[in-house]
C-alpha atoms as a PDB file:
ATOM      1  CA  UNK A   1     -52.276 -18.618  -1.656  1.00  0.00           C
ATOM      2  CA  UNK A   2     -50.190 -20.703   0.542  1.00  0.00           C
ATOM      3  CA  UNK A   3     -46.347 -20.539   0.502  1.00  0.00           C
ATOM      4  CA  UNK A   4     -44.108 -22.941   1.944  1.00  0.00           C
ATOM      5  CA  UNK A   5     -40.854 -22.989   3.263  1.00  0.00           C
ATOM      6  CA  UNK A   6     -38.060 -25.927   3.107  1.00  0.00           C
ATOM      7  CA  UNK A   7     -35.558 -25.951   5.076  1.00  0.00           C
ATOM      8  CA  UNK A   8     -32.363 -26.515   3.622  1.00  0.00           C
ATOM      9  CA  UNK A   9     -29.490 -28.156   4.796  1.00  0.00           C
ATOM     10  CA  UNK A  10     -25.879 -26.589   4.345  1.00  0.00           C
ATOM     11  CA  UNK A  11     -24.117 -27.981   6.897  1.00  0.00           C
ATOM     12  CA  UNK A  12     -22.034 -30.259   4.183  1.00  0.00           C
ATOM     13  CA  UNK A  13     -20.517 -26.477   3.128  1.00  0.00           C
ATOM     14  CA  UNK A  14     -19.596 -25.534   6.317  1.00  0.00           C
ATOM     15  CA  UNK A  15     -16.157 -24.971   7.051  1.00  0.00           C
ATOM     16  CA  UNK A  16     -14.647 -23.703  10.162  1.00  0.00           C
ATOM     17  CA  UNK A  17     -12.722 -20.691  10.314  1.00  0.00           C
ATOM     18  CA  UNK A  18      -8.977 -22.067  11.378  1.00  0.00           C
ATOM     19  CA  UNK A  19      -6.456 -19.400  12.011  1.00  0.00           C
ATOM     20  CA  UNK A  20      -3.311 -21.955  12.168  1.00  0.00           C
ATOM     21  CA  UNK A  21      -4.349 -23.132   8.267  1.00  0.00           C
ATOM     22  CA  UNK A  22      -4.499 -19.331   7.184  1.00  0.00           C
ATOM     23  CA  UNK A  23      -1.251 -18.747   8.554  1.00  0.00           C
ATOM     24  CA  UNK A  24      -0.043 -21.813   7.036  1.00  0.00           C
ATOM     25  CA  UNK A  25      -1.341 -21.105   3.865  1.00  0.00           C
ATOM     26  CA  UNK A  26       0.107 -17.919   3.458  1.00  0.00           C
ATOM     27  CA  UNK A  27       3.597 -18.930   5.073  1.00  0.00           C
ATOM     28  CA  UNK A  28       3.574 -21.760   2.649  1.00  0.00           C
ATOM     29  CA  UNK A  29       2.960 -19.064  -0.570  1.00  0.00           C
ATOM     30  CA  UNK A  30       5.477 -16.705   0.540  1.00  0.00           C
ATOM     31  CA  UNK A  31       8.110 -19.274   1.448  1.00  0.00           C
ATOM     32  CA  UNK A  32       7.366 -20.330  -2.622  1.00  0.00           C
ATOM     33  CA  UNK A  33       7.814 -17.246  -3.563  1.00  0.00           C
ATOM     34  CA  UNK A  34      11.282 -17.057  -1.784  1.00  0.00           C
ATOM     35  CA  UNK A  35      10.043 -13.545   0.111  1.00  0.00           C
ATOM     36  CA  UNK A  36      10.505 -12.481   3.639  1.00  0.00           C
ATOM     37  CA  UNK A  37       8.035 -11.543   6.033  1.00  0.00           C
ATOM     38  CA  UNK A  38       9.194  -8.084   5.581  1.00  0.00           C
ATOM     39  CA  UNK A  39       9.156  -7.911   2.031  1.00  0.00           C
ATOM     40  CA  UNK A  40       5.827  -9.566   1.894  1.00  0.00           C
ATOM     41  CA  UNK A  41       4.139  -7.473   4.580  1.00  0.00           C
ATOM     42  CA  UNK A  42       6.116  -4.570   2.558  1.00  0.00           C
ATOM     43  CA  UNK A  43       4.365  -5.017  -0.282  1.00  0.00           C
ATOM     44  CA  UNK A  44       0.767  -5.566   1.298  1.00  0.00           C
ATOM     45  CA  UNK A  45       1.222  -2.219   3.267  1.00  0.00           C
ATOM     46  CA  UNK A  46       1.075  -4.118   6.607  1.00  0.00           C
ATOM     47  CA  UNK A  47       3.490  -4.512  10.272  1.00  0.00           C
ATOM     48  CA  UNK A  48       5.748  -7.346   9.633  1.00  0.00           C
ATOM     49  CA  UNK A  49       4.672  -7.965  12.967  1.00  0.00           C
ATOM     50  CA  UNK A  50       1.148  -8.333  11.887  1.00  0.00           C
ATOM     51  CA  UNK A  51       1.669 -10.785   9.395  1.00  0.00           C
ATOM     52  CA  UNK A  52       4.548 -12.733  11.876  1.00  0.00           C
ATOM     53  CA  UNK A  53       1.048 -13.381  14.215  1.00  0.00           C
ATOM     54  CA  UNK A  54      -1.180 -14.374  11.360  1.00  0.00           C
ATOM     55  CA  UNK A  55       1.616 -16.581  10.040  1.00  0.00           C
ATOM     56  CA  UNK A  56       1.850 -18.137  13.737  1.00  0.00           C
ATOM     57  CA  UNK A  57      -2.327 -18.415  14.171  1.00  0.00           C
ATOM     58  CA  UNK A  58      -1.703 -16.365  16.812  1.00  0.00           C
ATOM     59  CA  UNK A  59      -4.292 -12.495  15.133  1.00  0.00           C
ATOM     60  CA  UNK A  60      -7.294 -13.766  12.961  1.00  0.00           C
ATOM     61  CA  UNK A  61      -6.562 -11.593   9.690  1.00  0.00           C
ATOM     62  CA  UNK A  62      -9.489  -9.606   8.621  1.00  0.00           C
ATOM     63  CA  UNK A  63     -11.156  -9.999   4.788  1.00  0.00           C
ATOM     64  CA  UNK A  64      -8.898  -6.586   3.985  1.00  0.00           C
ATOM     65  CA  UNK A  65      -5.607  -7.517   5.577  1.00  0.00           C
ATOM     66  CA  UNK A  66      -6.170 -11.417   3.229  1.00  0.00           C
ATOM     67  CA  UNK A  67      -7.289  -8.980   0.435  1.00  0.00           C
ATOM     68  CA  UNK A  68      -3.579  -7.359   0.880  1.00  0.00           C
ATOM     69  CA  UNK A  69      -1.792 -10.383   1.124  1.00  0.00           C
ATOM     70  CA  UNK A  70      -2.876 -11.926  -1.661  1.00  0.00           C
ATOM     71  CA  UNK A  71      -2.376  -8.694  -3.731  1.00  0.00           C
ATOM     72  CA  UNK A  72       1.325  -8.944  -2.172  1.00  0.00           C
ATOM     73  CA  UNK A  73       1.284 -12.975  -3.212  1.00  0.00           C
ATOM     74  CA  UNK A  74       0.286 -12.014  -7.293  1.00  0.00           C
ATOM     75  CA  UNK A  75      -2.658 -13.888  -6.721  1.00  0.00           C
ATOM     76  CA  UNK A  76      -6.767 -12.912  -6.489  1.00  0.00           C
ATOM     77  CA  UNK A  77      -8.397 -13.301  -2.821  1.00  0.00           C
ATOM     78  CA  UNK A  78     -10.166 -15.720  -4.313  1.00  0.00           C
ATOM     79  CA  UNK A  79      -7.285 -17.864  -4.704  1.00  0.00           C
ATOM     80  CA  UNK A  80      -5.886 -17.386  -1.599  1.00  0.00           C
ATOM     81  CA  UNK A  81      -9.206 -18.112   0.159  1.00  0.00           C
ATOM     82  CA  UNK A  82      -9.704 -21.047  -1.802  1.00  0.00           C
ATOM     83  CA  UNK A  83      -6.206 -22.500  -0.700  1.00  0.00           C
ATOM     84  CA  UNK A  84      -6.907 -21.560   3.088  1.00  0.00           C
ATOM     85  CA  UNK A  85      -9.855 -23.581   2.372  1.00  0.00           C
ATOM     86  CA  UNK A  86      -8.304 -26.654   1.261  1.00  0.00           C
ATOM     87  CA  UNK A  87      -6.417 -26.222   4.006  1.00  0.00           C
ATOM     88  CA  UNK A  88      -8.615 -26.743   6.753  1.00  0.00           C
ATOM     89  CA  UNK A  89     -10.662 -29.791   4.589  1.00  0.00           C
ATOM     90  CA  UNK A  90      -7.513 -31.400   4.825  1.00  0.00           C
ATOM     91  CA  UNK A  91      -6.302 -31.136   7.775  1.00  0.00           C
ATOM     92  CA  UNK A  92      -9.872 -31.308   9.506  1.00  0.00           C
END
Protein backbone atom coordinates (compact mmCIF):
# COMPACT_ATOMS: atom_id res chain seq x y z
CA UNK A 1 0.00 0.00 0.00
CA UNK A 2 1.47 3.15 -1.20
CA UNK A 3 0.29 6.59 0.07
CA UNK A 4 0.99 9.76 -1.45
CA UNK A 5 1.28 13.11 -0.44
CA UNK A 6 0.29 16.50 -2.44
CA UNK A 7 1.43 19.34 -1.58
CA UNK A 8 -0.91 22.00 -1.31
CA UNK A 9 -0.66 25.45 -1.94
CA UNK A 10 -2.15 28.13 0.56
CA UNK A 11 -0.24 30.88 -0.04
CA UNK A 12 -3.47 32.69 -1.84
CA UNK A 13 -4.90 32.63 2.12
CA UNK A 14 -2.12 34.09 3.55
CA UNK A 15 -2.44 37.26 5.15
CA UNK A 16 0.09 39.14 7.06
CA UNK A 17 -0.31 40.02 10.50
CA UNK A 18 -0.42 44.15 10.36
CA UNK A 19 -0.55 45.82 13.69
CA UNK A 20 -1.34 49.49 12.18
CA UNK A 21 -4.77 47.79 10.43
CA UNK A 22 -5.74 46.20 13.92
CA UNK A 23 -5.39 49.37 15.53
CA UNK A 24 -7.21 50.96 12.83
CA UNK A 25 -9.85 48.67 12.87
CA UNK A 26 -10.65 48.91 16.29
CA UNK A 27 -10.15 52.85 16.47
CA UNK A 28 -12.47 52.99 13.56
CA UNK A 29 -15.35 50.70 15.68
CA UNK A 30 -15.02 52.60 18.76
CA UNK A 31 -14.95 56.03 17.15
CA UNK A 32 -18.63 54.51 15.58
CA UNK A 33 -19.64 53.72 18.57
CA UNK A 34 -18.97 57.32 19.91
CA UNK A 35 -16.77 55.68 23.06
CA UNK A 36 -13.53 56.78 24.50
CA UNK A 37 -10.51 54.93 24.88
CA UNK A 38 -11.26 54.81 28.48
CA UNK A 39 -14.64 53.71 28.33
CA UNK A 40 -13.79 51.15 25.78
CA UNK A 41 -10.71 49.74 27.51
CA UNK A 42 -13.21 50.09 30.68
CA UNK A 43 -15.41 47.82 29.51
CA UNK A 44 -12.83 45.16 28.07
CA UNK A 45 -11.07 45.13 31.56
CA UNK A 46 -7.85 46.52 29.99
CA UNK A 47 -5.07 49.88 30.62
CA UNK A 48 -6.36 52.60 28.52
CA UNK A 49 -2.86 52.76 27.90
CA UNK A 50 -2.85 49.36 26.44
CA UNK A 51 -5.40 49.86 24.04
CA UNK A 52 -3.90 53.78 23.23
CA UNK A 53 -0.63 51.45 21.79
CA UNK A 54 -2.70 48.91 19.96
CA UNK A 55 -4.81 51.75 18.55
CA UNK A 56 -1.35 53.48 17.45
CA UNK A 57 0.30 49.89 16.01
CA UNK A 58 2.65 50.59 18.37
CA UNK A 59 1.84 46.59 21.16
CA UNK A 60 0.65 43.62 18.90
CA UNK A 61 -2.68 42.70 20.91
CA UNK A 62 -2.82 39.14 21.86
CA UNK A 63 -5.99 36.65 20.68
CA UNK A 64 -7.41 37.44 24.52
CA UNK A 65 -6.87 41.17 24.73
CA UNK A 66 -8.97 41.17 20.65
CA UNK A 67 -11.29 38.62 22.41
CA UNK A 68 -11.96 41.63 25.07
CA UNK A 69 -12.27 44.24 22.73
CA UNK A 70 -14.62 42.93 20.71
CA UNK A 71 -16.72 41.82 23.76
CA UNK A 72 -16.33 45.70 24.72
CA UNK A 73 -17.34 46.59 20.78
CA UNK A 74 -20.93 44.23 21.07
CA UNK A 75 -19.53 42.28 18.47
CA UNK A 76 -18.08 38.31 18.23
CA UNK A 77 -14.10 37.99 17.70
CA UNK A 78 -15.01 36.68 14.75
CA UNK A 79 -16.25 39.84 13.51
CA UNK A 80 -13.70 41.85 14.63
CA UNK A 81 -11.04 39.55 13.13
CA UNK A 82 -12.78 39.43 10.02
CA UNK A 83 -12.78 43.36 9.74
CA UNK A 84 -8.95 43.52 10.75
CA UNK A 85 -8.77 41.24 7.91
CA UNK A 86 -10.31 43.27 5.34
CA UNK A 87 -8.24 45.63 6.53
CA UNK A 88 -4.97 44.57 5.62
CA UNK A 89 -6.45 43.01 1.94
CA UNK A 90 -7.17 46.43 1.34
CA UNK A 91 -4.71 48.29 2.19
CA UNK A 92 -2.00 45.59 1.14
Amino acid sequence: MYVYYRRLSFSRFLIHFDNSAVGRTIRNLRNKKGVSQDVLSGFAGIARNHLTMIENGDKQANFETLWKIANALDMRPSELVALIEAEIEQNS
